[in-house]
Protein backbone atom coordinates (compact mmCIF):
# COMPACT_ATOMS: atom_id res chain seq x y z
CA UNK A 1 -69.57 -130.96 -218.52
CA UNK A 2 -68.19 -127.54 -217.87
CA UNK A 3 -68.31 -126.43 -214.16
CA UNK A 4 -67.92 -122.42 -214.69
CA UNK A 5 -70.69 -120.53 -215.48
CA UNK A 6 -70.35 -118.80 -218.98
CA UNK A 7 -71.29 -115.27 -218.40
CA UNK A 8 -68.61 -114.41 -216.02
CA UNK A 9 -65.96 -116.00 -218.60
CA UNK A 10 -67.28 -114.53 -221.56
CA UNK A 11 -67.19 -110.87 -218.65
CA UNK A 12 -63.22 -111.90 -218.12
CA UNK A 13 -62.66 -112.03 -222.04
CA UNK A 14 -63.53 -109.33 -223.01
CA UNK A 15 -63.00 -107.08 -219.99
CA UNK A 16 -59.45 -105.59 -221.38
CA UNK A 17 -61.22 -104.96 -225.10
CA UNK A 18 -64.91 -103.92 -224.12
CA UNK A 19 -65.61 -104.05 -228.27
CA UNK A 20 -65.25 -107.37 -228.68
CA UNK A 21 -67.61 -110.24 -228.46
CA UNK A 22 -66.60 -113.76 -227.48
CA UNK A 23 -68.95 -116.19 -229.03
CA UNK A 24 -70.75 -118.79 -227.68
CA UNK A 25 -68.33 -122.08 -228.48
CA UNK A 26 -65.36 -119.55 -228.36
CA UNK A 27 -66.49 -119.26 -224.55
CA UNK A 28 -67.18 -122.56 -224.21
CA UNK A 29 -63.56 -123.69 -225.44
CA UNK A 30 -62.22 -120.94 -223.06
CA UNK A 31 -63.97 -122.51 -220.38
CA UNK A 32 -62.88 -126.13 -221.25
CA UNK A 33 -58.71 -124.65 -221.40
CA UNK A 34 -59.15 -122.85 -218.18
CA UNK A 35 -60.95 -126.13 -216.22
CA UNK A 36 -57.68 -127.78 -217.73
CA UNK A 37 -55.39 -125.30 -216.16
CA UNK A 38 -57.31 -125.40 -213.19
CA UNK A 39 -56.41 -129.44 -213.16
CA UNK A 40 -53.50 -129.22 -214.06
CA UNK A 41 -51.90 -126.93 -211.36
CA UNK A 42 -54.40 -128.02 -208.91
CA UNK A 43 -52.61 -131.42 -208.95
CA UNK A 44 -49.15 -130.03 -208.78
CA UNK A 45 -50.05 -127.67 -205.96
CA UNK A 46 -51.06 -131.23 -204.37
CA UNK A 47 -48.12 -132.50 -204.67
CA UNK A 48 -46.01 -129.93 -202.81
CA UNK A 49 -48.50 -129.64 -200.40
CA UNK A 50 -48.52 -133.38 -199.71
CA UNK A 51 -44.53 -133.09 -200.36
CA UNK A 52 -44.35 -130.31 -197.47
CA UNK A 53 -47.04 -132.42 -195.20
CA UNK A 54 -49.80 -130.74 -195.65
CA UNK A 55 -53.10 -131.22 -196.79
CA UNK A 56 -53.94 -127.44 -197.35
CA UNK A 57 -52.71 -126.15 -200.55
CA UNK A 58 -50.94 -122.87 -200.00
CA UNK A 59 -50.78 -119.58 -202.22
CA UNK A 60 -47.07 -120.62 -202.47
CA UNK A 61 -48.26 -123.99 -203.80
CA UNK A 62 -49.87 -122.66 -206.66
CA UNK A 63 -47.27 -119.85 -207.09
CA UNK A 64 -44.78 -122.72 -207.30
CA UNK A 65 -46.77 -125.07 -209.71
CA UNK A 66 -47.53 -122.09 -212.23
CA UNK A 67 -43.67 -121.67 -212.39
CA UNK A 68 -42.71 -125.66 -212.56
CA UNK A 69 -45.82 -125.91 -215.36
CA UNK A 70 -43.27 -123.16 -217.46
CA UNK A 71 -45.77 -120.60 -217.24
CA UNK A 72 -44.86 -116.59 -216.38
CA UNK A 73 -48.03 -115.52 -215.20
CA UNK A 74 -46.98 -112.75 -212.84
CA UNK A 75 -48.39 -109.50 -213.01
């Protein structure tokens, strides 16, 4: 079951393109991807933490994770 709320998704969406509407099971699917992103860098960022003795993860942690997961996310 999905853990983020769907109006602040469906908000996110569309808030570069203000004339578009997301559906329902479009959001829904967008919420089920991002929850898997969420996982999946979550558990990296573990990983170096744990790697580096810590139990906190860090804002380099994810930073770090993002980039080993092949994704260019900077802005």
């Amino acid at each position: 079951m999905a853990e983020l709320p769907i109006a602040p998704v469906k908000r996110l969406a569309k808030s570069k393109d203000r004339d578009i509407r997301i559906g329902d099971t479009a959001a829904a699917v967008l919420i089920e991807k991002t929850e898997k992103f969420i996982e999946l860098v979550s558990i990296e960022a573990s990983s170096l933490a744990r790697y580096a003795g810590r139990k906190t993860i860090n804002e380099t942690d994810i930073r770090t994770a993002v980039s080993k997961l092949g994704l260019n996310l900077s802005q």
